[in-house]
C-alpha atoms as a PDB file:
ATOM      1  CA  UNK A   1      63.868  96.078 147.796  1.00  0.00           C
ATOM      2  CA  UNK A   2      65.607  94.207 149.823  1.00  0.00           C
ATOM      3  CA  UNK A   3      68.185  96.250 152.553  1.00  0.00           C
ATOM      4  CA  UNK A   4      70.787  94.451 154.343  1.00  0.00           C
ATOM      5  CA  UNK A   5      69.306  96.115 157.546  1.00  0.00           C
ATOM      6  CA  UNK A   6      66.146  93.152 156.376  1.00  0.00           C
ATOM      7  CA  UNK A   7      68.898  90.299 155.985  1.00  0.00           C
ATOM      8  CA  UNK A   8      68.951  87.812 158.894  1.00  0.00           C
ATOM      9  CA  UNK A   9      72.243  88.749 160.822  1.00  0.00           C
ATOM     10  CA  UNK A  10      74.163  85.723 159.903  1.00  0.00           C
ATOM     11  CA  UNK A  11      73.747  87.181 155.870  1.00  0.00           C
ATOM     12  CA  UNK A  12      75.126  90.292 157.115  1.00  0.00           C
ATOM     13  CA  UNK A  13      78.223  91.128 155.775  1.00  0.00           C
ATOM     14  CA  UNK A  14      79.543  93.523 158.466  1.00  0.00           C
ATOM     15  CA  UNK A  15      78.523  90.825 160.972  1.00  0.00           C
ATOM     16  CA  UNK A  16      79.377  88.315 158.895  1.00  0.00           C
ATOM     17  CA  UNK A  17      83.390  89.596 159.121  1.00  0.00           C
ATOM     18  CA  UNK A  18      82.798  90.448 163.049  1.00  0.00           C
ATOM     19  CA  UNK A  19      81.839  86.709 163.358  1.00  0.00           C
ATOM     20  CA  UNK A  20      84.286  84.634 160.984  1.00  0.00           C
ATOM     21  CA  UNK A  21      86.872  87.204 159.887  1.00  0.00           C
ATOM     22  CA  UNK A  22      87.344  89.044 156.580  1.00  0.00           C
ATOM     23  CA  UNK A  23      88.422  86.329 154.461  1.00  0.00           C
ATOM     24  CA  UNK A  24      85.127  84.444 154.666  1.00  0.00           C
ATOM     25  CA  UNK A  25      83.340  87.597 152.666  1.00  0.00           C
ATOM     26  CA  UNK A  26      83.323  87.740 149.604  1.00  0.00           C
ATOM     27  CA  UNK A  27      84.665  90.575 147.569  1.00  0.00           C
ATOM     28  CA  UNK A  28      81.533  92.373 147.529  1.00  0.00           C
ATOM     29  CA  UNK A  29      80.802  91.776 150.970  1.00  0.00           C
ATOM     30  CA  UNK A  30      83.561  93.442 151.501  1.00  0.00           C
ATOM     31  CA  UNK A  31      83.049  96.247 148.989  1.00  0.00           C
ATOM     32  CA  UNK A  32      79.463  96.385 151.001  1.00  0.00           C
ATOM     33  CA  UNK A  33      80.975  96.756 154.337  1.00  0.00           C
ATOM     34  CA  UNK A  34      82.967  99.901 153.500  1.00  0.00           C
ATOM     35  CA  UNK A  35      80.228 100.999 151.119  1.00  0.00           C
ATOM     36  CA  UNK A  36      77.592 100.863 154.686  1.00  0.00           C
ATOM     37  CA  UNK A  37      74.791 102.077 152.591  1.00  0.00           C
ATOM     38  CA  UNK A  38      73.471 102.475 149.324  1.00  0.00           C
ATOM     39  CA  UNK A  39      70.566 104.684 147.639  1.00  0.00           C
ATOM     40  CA  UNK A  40      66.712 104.507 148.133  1.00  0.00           C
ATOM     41  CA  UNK A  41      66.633 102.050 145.389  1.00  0.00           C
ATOM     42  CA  UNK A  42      70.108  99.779 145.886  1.00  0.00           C
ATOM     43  CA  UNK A  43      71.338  98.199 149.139  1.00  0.00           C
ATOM     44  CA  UNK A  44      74.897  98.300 149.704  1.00  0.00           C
ATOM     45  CA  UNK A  45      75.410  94.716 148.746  1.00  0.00           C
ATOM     46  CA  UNK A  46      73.914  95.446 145.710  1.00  0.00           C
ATOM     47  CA  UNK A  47      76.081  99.194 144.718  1.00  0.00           C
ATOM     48  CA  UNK A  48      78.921  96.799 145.352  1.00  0.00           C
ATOM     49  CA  UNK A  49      77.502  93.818 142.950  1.00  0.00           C
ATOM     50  CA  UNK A  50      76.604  96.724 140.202  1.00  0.00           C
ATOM     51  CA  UNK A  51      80.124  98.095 140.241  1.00  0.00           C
ATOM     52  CA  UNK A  52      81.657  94.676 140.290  1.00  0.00           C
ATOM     53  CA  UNK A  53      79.697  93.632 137.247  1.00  0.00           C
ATOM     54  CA  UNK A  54      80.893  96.292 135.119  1.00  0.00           C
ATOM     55  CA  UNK A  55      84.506  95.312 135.505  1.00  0.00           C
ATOM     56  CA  UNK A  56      83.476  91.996 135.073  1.00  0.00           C
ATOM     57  CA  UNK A  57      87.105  91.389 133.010  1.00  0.00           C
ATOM     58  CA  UNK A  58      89.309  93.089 135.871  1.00  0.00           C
ATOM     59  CA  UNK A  59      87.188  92.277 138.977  1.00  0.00           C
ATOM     60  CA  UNK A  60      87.725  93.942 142.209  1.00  0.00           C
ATOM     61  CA  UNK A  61      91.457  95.434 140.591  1.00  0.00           C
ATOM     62  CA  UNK A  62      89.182  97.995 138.853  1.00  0.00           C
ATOM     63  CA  UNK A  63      89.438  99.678 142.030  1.00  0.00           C
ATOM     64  CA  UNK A  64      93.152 100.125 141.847  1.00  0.00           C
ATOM     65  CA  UNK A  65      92.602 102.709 138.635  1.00  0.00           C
ATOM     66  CA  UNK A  66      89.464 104.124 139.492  1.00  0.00           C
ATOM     67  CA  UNK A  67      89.166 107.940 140.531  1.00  0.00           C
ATOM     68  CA  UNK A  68      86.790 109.925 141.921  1.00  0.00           C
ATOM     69  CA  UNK A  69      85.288 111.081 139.240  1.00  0.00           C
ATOM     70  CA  UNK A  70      84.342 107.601 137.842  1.00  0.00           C
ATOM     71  CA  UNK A  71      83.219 106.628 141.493  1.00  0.00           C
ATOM     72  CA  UNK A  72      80.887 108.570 141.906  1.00  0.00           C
ATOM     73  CA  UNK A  73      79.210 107.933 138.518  1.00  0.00           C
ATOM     74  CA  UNK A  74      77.462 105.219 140.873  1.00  0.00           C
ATOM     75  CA  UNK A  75      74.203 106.756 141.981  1.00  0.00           C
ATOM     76  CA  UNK A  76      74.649 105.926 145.819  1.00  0.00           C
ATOM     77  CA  UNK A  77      78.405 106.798 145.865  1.00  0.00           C
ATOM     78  CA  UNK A  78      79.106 110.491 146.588  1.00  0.00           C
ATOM     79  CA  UNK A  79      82.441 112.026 147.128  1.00  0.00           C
ATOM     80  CA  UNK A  80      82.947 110.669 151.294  1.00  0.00           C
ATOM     81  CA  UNK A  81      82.573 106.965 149.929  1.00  0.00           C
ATOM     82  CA  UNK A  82      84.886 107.437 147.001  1.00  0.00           C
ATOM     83  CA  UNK A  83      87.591 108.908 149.223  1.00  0.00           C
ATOM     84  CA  UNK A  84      86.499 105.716 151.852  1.00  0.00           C
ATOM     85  CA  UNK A  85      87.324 103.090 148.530  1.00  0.00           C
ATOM     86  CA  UNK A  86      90.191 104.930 147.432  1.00  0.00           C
ATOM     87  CA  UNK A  87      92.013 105.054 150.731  1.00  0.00           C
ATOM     88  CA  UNK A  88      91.264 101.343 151.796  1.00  0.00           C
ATOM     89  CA  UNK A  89      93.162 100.386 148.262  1.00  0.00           C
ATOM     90  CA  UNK A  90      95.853 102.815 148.801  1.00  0.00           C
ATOM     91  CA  UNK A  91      96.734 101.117 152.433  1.00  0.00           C
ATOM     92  CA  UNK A  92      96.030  97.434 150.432  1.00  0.00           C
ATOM     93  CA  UNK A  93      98.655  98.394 148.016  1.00  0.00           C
ATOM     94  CA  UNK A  94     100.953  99.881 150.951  1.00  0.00           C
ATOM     95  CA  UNK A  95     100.878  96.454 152.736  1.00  0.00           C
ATOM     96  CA  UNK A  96     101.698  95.308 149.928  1.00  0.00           C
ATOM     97  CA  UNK A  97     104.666  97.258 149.168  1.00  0.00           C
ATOM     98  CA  UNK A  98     105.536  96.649 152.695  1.00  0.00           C
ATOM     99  CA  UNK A  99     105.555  92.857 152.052  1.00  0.00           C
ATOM    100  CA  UNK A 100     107.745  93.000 149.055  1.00  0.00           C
ATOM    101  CA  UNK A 101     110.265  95.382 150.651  1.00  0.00           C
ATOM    102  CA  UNK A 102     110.601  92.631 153.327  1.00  0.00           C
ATOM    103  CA  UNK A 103     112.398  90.202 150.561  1.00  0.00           C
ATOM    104  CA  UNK A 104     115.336  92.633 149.645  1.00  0.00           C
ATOM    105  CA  UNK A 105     117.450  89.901 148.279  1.00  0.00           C
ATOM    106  CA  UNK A 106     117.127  88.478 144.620  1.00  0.00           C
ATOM    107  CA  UNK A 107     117.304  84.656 144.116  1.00  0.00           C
ATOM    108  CA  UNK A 108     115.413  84.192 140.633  1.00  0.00           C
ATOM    109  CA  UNK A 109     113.594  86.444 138.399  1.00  0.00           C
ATOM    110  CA  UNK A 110     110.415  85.545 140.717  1.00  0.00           C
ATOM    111  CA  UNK A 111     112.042  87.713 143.468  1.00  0.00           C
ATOM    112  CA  UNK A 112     112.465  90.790 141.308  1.00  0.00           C
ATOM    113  CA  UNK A 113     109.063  90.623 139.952  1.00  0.00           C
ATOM    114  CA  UNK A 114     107.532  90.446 143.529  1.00  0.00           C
ATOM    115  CA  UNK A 115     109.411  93.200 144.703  1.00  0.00           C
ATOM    116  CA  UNK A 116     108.535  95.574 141.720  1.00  0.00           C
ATOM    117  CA  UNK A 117     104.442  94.090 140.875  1.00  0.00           C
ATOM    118  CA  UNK A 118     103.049  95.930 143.668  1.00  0.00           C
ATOM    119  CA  UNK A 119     104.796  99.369 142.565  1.00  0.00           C
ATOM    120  CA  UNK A 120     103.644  99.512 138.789  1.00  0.00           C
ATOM    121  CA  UNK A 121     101.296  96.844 138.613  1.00  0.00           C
ATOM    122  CA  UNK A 122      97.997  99.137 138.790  1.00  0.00           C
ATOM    123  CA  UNK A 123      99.978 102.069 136.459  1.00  0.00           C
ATOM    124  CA  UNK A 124      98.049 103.244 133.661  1.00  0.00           C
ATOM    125  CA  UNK A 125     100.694 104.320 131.565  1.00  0.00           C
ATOM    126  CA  UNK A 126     104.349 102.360 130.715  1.00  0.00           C
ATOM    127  CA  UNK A 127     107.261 102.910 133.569  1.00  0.00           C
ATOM    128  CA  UNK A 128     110.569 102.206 132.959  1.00  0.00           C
ATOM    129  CA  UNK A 129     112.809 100.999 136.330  1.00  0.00           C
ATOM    130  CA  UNK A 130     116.100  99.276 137.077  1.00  0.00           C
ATOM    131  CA  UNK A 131     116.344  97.115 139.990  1.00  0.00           C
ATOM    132  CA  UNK A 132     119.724  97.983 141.820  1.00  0.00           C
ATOM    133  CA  UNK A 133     121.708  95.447 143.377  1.00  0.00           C
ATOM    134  CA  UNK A 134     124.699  95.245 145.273  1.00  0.00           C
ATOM    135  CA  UNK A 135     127.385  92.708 145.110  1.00  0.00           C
ATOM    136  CA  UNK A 136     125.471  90.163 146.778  1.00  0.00           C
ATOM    137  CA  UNK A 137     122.185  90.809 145.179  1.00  0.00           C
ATOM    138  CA  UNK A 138     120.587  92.785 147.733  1.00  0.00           C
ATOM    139  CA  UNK A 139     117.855  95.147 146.376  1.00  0.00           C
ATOM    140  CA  UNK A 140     119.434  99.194 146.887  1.00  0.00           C
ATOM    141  CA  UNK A 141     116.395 100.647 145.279  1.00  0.00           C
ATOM    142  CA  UNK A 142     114.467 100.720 142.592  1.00  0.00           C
ATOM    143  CA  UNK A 143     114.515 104.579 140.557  1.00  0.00           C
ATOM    144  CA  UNK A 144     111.877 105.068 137.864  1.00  0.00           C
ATOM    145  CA  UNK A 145     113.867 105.779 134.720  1.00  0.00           C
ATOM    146  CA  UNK A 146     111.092 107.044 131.980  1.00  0.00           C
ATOM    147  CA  UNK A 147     107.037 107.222 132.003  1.00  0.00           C
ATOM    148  CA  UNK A 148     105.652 106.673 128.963  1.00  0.00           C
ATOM    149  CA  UNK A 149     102.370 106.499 127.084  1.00  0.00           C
ATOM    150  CA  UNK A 150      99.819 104.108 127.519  1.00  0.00           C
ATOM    151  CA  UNK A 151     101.573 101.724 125.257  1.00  0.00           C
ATOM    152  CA  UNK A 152     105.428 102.586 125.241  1.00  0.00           C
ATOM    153  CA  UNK A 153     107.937 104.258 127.102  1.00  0.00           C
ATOM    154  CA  UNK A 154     111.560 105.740 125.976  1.00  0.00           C
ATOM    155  CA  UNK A 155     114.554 104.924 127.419  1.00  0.00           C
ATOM    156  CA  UNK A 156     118.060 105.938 126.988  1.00  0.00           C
ATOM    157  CA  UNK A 157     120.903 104.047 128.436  1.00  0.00           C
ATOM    158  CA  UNK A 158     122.774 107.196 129.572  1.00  0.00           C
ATOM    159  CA  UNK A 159     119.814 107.621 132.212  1.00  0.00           C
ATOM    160  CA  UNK A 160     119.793 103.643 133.227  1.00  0.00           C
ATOM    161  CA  UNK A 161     123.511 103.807 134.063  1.00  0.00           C
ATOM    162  CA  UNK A 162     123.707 107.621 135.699  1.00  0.00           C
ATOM    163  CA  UNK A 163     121.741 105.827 138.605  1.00  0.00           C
ATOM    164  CA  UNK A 164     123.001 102.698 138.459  1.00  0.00           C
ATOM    165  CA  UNK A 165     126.961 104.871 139.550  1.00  0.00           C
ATOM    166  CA  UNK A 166     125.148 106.926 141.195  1.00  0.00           C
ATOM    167  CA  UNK A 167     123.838 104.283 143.825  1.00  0.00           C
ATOM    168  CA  UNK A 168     127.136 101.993 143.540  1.00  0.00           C
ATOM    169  CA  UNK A 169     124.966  98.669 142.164  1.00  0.00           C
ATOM    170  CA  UNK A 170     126.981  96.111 141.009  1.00  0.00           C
ATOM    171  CA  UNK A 171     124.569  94.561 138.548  1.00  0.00           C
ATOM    172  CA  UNK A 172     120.974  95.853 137.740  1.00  0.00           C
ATOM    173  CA  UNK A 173     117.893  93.817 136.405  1.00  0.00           C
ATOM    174  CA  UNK A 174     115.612  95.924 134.163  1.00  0.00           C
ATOM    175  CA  UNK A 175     111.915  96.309 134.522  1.00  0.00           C
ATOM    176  CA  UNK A 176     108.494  97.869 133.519  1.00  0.00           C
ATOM    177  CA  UNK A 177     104.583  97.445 133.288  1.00  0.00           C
ATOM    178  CA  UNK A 178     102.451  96.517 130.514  1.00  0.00           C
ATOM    179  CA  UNK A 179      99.417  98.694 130.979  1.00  0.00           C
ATOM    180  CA  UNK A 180      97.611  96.028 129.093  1.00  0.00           C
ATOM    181  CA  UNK A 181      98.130  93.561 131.783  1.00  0.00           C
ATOM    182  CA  UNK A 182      99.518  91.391 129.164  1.00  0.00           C
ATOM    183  CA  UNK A 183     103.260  90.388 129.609  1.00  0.00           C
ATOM    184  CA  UNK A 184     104.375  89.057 126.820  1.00  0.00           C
ATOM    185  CA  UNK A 185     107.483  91.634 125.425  1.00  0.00           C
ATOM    186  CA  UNK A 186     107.011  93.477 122.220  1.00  0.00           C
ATOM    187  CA  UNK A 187     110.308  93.340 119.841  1.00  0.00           C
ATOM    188  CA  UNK A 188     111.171  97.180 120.954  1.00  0.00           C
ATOM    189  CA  UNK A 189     111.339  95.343 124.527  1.00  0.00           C
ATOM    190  CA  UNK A 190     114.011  92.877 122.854  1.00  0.00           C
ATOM    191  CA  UNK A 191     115.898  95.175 121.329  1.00  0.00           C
ATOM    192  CA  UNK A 192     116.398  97.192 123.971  1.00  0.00           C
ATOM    193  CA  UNK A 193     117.205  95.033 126.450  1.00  0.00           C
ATOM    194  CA  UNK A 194     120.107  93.909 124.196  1.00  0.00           C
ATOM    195  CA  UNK A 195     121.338  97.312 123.688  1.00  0.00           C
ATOM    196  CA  UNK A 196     121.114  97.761 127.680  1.00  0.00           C
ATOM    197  CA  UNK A 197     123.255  94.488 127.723  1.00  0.00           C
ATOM    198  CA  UNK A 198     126.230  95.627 125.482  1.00  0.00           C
ATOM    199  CA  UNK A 199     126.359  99.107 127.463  1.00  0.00           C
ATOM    200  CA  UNK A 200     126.452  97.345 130.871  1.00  0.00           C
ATOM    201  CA  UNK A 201     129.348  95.217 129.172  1.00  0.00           C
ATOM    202  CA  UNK A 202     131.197  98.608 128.463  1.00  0.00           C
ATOM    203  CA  UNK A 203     130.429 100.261 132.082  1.00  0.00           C
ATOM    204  CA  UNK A 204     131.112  96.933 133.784  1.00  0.00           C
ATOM    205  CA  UNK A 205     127.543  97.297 135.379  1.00  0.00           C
ATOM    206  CA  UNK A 206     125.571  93.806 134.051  1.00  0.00           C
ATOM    207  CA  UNK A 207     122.552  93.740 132.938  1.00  0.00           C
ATOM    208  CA  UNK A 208     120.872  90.388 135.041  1.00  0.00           C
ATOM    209  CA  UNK A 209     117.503  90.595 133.670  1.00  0.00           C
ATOM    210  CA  UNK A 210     114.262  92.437 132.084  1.00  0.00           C
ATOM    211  CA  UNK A 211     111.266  91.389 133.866  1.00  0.00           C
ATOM    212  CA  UNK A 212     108.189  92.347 131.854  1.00  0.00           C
ATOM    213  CA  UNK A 213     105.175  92.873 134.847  1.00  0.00           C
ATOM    214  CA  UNK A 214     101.967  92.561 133.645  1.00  0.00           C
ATOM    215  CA  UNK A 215      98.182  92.291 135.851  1.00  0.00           C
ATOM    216  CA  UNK A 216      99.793  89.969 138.382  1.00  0.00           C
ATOM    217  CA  UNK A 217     102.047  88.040 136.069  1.00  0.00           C
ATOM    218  CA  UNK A 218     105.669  88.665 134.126  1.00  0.00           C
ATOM    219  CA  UNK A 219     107.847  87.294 132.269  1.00  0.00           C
ATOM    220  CA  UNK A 220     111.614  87.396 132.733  1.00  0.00           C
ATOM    221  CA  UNK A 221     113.600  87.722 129.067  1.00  0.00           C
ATOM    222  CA  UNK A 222     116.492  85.768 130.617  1.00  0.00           C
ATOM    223  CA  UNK A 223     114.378  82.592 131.842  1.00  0.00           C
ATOM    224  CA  UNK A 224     112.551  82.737 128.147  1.00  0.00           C
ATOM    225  CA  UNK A 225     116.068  82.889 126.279  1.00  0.00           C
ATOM    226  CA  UNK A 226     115.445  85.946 124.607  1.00  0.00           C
ATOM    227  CA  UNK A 227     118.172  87.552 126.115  1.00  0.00           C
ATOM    228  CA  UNK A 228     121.813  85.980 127.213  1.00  0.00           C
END
């Protein structure tokens, strides 16, 4: 077996990413990196190439919705390394956050779905949030309204539009996760949204939007012409 230790330096991945940066590695160079060793019979390059290939579908995301239970499943991964991958996505999805909260302003429906993909992209089960925006379509925040089930999540307009007059918004854009990763909005999503509409009418609160996030993609009801 073959160690990294063996590797000639420049195939190194640690000194790889000292030499040329991170963004020349690929992802599991980079798994291997944090990973620094394996078991007697894996290198670290290839624990990170095993648990890569069985979440061939969802790639290096797997790691988003992976415990530590299913971690250390990995003969060569024990409880220190887990917590290692699990904080290094936690701070990934931070920055993230970080990034997003830097665009406060909505423009289009691309806006709103940057601002909420990083906080329920990676959710396993259905959340249900409102966007709320002032006058001049600054973000205020964004409150989680319902959690669902892996496939649905109930909503009731009464609890939309208590925080919507509770934070002052002038308008609100609806939004929630697919834990599918697939966007595309079920006819309960529709429906809905249109009932969400007419009561926004009545409380003079409208509803802009309902951006549908799925695994890095959405789709916004309005810019479809499912919703008016």
């Amino acid at each position: 077996m073959t160690m990294v230790k063996d590797l000639p330096v420049d195939d190194r991945p640690r000194e790889r990413l000292l030499a040329y940066g991170p963004g020349i590695l690929s992802n599991a160079e980079l798994l291997a990196v944090l990973l620094r060793s394996g078991s007697k019979e894996k290198s670290a390059m290839q624990l990170a190439q095993e648990l890569l290939s069985r979440h061939r579908d969802s790639g290096v995301s797997a790691l988003a919705t992976m415990n530590v239970d299913e971690l250390i499943e990995y003969k060569g991964i024990g409880s220190a390394k887990a917590a290692l991958l699990m904080a290094a996505v936690e701070l990934g999805r931070r920055l993230e956050i970080n990034a997003a909260s830097q665009k406060p302003v909505v423009h289009c429906p691309a806006d709103a779905a940057n601002y909420a993909m990083p906080r329920l992209r990676y959710e396993q089960r259905e959340h249900f949030a409102i966007i709320l925006l002032n006058i001049k379509n600054h973000i205020l925040s964004m409150p989680i309204i319902s959690i669902g089930s892996l496939t649905a999540s109930v909503v009731h307009p009464r609890e939309v539009f208590k925080a919507a007059v509770q934070n002052s918004a002038a308008a609100i854009i609806l939004v929630h996760n697919h834990p599918s990763g697939d966007p595309a909005p079920s006819q309960e999503d529709i429906n809905i949204t249109r009932q969400l509409i007419q009561a926004g009418k009545l409380m003079d609160i409208p509803v802009l939007d309902h951006i549908v996030l799925g695994d890095n993609k959405y789709i916004s009801l309005k810019e479809e012409g499912m919703i008016q």
